[in-house]
N, C-alpha and C. Protein backbone atom coordinates (compact mmCIF):
# COMPACT_ATOMS: atom_id res chain seq x y z
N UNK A 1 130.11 99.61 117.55
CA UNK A 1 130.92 98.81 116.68
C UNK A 1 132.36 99.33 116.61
N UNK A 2 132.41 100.95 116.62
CA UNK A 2 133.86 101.23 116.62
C UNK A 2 134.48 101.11 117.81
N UNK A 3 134.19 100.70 119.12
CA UNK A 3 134.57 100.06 120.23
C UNK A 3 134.99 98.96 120.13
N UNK A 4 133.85 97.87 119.55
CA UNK A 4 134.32 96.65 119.10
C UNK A 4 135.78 96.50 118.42
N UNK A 5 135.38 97.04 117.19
CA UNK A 5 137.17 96.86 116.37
C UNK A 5 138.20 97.43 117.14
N UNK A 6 138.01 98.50 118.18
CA UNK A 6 139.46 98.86 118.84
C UNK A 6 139.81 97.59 119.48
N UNK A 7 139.06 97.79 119.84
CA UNK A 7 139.48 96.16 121.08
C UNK A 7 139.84 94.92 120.28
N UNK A 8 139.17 94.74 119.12
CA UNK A 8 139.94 93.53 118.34
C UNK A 8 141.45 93.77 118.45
N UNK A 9 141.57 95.11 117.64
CA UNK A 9 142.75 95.79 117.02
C UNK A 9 144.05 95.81 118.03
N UNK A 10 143.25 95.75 119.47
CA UNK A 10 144.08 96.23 120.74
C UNK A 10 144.70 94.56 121.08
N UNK A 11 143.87 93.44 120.81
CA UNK A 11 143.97 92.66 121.65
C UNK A 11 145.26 91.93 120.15
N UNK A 12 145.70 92.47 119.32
CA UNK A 12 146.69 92.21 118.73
C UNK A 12 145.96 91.57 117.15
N UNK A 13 145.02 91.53 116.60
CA UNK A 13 144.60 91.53 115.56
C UNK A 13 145.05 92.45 114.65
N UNK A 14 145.32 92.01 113.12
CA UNK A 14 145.37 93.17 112.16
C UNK A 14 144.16 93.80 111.78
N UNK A 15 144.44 94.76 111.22
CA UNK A 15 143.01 95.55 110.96
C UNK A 15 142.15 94.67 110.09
N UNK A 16 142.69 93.97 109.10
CA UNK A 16 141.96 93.19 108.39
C UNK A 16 141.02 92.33 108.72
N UNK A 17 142.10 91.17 110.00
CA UNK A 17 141.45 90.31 110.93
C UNK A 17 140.28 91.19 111.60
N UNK A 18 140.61 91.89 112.08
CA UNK A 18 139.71 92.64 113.17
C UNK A 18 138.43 92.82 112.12
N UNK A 19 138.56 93.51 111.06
CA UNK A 19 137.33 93.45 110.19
C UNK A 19 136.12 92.41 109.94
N UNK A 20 137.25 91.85 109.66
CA UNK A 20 136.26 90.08 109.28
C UNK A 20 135.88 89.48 110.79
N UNK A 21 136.47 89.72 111.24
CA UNK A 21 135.45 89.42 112.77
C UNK A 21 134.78 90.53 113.47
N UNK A 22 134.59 91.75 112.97
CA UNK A 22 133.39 92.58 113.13
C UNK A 22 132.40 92.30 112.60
N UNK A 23 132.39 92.47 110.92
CA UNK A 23 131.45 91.53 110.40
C UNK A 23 130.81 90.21 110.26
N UNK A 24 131.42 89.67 111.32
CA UNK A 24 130.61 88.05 111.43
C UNK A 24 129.74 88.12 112.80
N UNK A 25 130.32 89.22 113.72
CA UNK A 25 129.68 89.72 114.70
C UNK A 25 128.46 90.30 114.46
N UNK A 26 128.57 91.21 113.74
CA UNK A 26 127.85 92.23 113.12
C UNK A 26 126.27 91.26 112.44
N UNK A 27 126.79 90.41 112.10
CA UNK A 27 126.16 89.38 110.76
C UNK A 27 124.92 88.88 111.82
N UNK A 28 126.00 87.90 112.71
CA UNK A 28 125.34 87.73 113.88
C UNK A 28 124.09 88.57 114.87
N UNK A 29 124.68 89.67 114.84
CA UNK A 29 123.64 90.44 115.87
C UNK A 29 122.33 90.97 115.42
N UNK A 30 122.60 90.83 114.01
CA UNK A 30 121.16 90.79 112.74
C UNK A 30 120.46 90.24 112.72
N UNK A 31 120.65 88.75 113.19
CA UNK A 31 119.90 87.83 112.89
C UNK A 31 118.79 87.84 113.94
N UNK A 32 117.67 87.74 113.52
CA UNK A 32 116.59 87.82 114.88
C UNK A 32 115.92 86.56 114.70
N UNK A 33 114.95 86.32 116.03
CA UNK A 33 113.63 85.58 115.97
C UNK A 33 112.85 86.37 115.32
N UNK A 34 112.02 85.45 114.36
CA UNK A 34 110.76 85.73 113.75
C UNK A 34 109.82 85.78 114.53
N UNK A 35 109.03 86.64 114.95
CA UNK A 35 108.22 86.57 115.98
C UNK A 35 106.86 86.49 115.23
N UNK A 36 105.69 86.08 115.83
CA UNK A 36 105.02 85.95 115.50
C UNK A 36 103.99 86.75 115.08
N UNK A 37 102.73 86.48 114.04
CA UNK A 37 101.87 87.84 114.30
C UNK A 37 100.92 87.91 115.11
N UNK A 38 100.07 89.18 115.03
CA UNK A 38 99.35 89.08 116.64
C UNK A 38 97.87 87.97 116.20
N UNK A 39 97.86 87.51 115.14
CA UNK A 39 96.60 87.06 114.92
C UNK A 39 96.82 85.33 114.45
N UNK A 40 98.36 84.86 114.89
CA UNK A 40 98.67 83.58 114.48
C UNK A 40 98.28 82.66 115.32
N UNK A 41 97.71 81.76 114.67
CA UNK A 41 96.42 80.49 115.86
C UNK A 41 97.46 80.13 116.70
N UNK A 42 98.51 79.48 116.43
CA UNK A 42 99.44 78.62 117.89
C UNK A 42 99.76 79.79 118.75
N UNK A 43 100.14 81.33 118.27
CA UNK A 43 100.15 81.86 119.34
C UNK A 43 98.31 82.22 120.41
N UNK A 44 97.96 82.31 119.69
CA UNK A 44 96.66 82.38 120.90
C UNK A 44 96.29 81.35 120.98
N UNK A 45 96.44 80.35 120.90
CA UNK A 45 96.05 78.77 121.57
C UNK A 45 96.98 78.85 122.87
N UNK A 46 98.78 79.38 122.33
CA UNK A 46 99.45 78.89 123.58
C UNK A 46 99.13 79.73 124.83
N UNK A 47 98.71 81.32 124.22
CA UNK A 47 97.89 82.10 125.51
C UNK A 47 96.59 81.60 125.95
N UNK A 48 95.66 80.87 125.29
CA UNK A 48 94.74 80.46 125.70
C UNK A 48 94.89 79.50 127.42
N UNK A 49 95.55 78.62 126.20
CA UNK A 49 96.30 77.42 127.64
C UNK A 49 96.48 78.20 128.96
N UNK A 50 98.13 78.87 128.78
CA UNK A 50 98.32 79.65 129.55
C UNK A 50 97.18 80.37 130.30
N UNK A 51 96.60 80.89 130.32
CA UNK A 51 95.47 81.24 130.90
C UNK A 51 94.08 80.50 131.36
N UNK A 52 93.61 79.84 131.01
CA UNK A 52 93.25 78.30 131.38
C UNK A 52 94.16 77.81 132.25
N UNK A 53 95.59 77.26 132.28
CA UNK A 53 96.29 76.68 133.48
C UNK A 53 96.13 78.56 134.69
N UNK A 54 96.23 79.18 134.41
CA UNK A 54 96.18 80.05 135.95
C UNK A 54 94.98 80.19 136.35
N UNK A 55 94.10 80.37 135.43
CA UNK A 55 92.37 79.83 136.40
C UNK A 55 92.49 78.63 137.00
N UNK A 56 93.25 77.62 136.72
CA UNK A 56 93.14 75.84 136.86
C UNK A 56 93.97 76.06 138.20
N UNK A 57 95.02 77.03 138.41
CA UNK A 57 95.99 76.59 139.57
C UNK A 57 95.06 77.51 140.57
N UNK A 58 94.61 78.65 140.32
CA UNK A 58 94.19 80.08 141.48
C UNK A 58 92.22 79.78 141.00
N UNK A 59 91.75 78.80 141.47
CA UNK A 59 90.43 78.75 141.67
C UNK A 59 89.51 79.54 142.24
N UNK A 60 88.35 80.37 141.68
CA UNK A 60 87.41 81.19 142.81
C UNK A 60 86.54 80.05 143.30
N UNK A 61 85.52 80.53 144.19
CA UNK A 61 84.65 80.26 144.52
C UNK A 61 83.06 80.13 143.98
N UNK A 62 82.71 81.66 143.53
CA UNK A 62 81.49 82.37 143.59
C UNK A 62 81.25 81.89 142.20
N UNK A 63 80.10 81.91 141.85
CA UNK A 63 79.82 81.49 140.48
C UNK A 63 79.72 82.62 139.69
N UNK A 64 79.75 83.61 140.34
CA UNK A 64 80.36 84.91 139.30
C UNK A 64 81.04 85.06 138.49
N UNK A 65 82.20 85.17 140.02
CA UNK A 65 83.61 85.11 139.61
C UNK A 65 83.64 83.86 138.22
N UNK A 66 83.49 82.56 138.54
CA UNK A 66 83.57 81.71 137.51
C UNK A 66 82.92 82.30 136.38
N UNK A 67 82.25 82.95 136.14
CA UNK A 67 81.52 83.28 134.93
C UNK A 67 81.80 84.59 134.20
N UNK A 68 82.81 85.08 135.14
CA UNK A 68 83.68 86.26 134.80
C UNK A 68 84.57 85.84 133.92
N UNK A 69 85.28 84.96 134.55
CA UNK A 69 86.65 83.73 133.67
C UNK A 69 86.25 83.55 132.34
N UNK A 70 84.84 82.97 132.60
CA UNK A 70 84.52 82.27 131.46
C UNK A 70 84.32 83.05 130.14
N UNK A 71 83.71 84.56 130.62
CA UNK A 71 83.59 85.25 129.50
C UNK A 71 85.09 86.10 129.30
N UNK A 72 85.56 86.30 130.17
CA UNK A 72 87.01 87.01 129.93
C UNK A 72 87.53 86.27 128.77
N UNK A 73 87.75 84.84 129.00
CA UNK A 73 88.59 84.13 127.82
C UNK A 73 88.04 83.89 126.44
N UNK A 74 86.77 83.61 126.48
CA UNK A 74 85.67 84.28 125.30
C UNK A 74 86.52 85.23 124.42
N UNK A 75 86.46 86.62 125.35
CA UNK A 75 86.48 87.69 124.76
C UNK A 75 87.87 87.93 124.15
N UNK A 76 89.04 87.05 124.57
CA UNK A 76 90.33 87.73 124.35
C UNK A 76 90.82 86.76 123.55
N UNK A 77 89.91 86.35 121.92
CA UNK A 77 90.96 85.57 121.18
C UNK A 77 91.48 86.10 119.67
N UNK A 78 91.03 87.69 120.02
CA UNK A 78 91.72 88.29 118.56
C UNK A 78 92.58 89.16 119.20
N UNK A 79 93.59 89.41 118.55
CA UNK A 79 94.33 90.56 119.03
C UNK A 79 95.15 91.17 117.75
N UNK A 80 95.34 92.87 117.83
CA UNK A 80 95.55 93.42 116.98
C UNK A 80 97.07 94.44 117.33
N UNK A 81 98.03 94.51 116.49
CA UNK A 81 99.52 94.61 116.82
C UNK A 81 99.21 96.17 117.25
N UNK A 82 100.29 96.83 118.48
CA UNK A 82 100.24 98.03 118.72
C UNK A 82 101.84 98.29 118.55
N UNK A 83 101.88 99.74 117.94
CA UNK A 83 102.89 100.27 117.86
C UNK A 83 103.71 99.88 119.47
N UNK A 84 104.94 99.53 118.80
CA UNK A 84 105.56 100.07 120.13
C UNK A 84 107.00 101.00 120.70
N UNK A 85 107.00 101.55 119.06
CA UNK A 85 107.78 102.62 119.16
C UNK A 85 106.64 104.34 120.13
N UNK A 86 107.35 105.05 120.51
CA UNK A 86 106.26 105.94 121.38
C UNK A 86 105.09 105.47 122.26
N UNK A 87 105.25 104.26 123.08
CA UNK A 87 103.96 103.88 123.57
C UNK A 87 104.26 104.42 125.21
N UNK A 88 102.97 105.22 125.76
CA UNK A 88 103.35 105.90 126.55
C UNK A 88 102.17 105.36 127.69
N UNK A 89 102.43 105.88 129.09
CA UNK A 89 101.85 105.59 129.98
C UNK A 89 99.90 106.03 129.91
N UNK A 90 100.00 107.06 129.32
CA UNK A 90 98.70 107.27 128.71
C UNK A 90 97.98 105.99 128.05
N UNK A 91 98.41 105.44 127.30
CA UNK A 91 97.77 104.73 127.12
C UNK A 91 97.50 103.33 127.86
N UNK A 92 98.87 102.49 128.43
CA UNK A 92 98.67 101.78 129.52
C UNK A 92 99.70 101.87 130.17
N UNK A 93 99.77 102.39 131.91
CA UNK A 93 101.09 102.37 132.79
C UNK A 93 101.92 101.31 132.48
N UNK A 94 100.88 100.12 132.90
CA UNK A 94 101.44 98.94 133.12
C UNK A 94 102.33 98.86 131.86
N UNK A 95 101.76 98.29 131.00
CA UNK A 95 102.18 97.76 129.41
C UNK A 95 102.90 99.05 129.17
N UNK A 96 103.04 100.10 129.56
CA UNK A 96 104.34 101.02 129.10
C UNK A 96 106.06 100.97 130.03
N UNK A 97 105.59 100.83 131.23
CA UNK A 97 106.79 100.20 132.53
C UNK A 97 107.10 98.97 131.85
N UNK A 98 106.56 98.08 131.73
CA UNK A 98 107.06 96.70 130.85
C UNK A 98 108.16 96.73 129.31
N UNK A 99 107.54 97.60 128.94
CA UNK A 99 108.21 97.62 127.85
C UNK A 99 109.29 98.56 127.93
N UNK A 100 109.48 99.88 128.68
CA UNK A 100 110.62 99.62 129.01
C UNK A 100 111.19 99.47 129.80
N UNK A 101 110.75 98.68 130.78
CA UNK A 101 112.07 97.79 131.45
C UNK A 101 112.81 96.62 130.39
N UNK A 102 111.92 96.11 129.62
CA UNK A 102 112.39 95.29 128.68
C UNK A 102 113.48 95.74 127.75
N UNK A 103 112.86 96.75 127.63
CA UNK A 103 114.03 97.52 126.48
C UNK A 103 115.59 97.37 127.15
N UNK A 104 115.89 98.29 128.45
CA UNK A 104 116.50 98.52 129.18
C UNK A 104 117.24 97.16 129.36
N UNK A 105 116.56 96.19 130.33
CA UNK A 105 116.83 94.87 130.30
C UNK A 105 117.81 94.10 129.78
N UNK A 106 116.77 94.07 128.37
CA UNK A 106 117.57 93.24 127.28
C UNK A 106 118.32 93.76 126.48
N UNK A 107 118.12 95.51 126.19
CA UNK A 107 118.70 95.97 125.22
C UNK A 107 118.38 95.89 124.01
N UNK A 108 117.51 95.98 123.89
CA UNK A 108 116.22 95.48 122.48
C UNK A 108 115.69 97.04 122.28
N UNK A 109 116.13 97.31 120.51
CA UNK A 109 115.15 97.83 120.22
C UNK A 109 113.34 98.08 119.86
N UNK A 110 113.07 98.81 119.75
CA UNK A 110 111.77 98.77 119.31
C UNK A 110 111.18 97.87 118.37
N UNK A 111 112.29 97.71 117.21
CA UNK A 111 111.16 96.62 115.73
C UNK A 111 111.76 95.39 116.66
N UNK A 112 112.65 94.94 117.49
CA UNK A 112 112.78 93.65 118.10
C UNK A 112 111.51 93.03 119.05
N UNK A 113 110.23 94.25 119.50
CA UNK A 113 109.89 94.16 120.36
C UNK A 113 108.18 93.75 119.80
N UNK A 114 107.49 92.83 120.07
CA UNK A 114 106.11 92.82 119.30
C UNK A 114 104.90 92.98 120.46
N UNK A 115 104.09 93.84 120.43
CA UNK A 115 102.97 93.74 120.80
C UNK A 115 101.74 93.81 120.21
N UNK A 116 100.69 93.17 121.31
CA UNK A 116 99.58 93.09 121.01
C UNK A 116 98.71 93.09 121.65
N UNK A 117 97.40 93.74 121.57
CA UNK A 117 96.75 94.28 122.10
C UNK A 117 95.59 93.49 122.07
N UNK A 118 94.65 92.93 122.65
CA UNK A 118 93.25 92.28 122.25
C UNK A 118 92.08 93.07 121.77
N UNK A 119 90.78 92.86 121.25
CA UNK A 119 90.11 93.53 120.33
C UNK A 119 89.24 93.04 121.21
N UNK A 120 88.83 93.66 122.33
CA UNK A 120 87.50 93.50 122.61
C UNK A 120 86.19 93.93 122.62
N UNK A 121 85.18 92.35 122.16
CA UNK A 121 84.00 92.46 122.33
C UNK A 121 83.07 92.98 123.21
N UNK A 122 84.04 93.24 124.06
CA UNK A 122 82.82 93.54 125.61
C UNK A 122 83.76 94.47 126.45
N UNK A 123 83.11 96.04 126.14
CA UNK A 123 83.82 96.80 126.70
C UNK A 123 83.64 96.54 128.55
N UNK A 124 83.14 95.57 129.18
CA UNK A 124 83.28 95.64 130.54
C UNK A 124 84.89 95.03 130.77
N UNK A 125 85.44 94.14 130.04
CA UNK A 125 86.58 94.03 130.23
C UNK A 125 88.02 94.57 129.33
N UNK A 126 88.77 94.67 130.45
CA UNK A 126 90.07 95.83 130.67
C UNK A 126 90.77 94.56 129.29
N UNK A 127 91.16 95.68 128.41
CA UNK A 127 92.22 94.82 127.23
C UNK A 127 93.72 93.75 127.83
N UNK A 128 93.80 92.97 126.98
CA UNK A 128 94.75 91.51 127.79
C UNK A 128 95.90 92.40 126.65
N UNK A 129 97.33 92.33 127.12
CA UNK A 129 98.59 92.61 126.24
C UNK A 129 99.19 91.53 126.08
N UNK A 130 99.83 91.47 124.62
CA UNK A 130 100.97 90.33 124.75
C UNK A 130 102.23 90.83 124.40
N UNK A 131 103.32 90.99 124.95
CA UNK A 131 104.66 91.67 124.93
C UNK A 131 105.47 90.45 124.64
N UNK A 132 106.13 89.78 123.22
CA UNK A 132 107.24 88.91 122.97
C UNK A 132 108.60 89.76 122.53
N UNK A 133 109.28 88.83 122.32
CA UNK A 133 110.70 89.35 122.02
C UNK A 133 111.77 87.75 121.69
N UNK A 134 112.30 88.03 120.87
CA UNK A 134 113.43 86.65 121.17
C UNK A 134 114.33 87.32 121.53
N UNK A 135 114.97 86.10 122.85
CA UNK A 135 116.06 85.64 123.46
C UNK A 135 117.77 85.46 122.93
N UNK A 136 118.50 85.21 123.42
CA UNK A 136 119.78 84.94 123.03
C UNK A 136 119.77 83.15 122.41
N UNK A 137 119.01 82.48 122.73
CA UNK A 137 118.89 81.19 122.81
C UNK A 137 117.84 81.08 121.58
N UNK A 138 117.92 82.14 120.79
CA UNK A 138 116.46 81.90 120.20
C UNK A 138 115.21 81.95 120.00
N UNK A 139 114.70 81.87 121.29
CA UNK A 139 113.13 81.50 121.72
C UNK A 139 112.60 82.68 121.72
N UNK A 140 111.15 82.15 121.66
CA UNK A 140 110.69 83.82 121.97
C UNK A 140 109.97 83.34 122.88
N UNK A 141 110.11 85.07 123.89
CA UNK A 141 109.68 85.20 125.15
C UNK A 141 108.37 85.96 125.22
N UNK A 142 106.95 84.98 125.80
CA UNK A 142 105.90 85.93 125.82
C UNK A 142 105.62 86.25 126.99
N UNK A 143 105.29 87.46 127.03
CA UNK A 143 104.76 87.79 128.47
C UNK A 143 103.33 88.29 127.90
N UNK A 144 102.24 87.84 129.26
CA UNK A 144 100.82 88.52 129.11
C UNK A 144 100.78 89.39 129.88
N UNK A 145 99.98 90.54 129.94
CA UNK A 145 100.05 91.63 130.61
C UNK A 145 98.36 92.28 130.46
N UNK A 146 98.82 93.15 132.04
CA UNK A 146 96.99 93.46 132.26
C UNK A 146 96.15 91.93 131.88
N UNK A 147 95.98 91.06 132.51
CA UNK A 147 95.13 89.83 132.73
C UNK A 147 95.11 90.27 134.22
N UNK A 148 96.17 89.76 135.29
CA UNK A 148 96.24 90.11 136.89
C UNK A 148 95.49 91.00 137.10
N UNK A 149 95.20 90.78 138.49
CA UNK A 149 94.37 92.24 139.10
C UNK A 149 95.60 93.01 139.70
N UNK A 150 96.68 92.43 139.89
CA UNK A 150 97.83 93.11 140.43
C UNK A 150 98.44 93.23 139.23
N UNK A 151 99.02 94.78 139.53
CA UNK A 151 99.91 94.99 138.45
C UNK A 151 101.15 94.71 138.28
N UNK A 152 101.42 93.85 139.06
CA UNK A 152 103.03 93.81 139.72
C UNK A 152 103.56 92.34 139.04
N UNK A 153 102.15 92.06 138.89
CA UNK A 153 102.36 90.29 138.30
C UNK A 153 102.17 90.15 136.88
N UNK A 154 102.38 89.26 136.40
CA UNK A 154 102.43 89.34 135.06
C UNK A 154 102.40 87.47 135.07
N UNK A 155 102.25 86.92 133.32
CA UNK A 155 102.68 85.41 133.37
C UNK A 155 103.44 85.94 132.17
N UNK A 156 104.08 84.70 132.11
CA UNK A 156 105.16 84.68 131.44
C UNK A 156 105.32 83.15 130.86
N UNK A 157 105.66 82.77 129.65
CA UNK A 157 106.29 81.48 128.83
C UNK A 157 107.51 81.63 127.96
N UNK A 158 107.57 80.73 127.21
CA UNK A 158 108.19 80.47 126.34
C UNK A 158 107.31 80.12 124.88
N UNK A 159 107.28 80.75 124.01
CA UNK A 159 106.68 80.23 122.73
C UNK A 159 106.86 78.98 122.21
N UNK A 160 105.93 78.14 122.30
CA UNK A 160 106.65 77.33 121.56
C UNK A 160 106.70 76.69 120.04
């Protein structure tokens, strides 16, 4: 911020001016998206979907596999918020590289950043993450994480 006002100050503003347009800046950069909580129905309906359309586009074969799907999505419709101040590779690589590249990224602190973790029923399957954040535009941005068998992939929306 004291960068900011030099540069007001520099670009020929009085100190006064320069003030009152720090603080409307300032006012501004406060304002966040409300993000959601990890247990709010439209958000796990819209992950539901989401996940339902990538079984719908990447079809198996085996009736296993299909019955793998079937209970995977079963299992992943509670989810419970994880810290994400100190979240370290110990607990998940993936979902720890994500978050901060995100950080990094966007420049988002920690309380800007929401995750969530799923509560699963059936320890044969690996926990689903949901990593949101709002945007400059507003929106909030969800990403799912650990669903892929590749770690490299991720899905991604828009909340709506």
């Amino acid at each position: 911020m004291i960068k900011l006002f030099l540069i007001l100050c520099l670009l020929g503003m009085s100190e006064v001016k320069a003030q009152e347009a720090e603080a409307v800046i300032t006012e501004a950069a406060v304002q966040r998206v409300q993000l959601p909580s990890c247990q709010d129905e439209r958000l796990i309906s819209q992950v539901k979907e989401l996940l339902e359309q990538y079984h719908q586009e990447h079809p198996v074969s085996s009736l296993y596999e299909k019955r793998q799907r079937a209970l995977q999505l079963r299992y992943i419709t509670e989810y419970e918020e994880e810290k994400v101040a100190g979240y370290t590779a110990k607990k998940n690589e993936v979902v720890a590289n994500k978050l901060l590249m995100t950080k990094i990224n966007q420049g988002l602190a920690d309380e800007e950043i929401r995750l969530c973790k799923s509560i699963n029923q059936n320890a044969h399957f690996k926990p689903v993450y949901l990593m949101m954040y709002g945007d400059a535009e507003g929106q909030t941005q969800l990403f799912v994480l650990n669903f892929l068998d590749n770690p490299n992939e991720e899905l991604k929306t828009v909340l709506k």
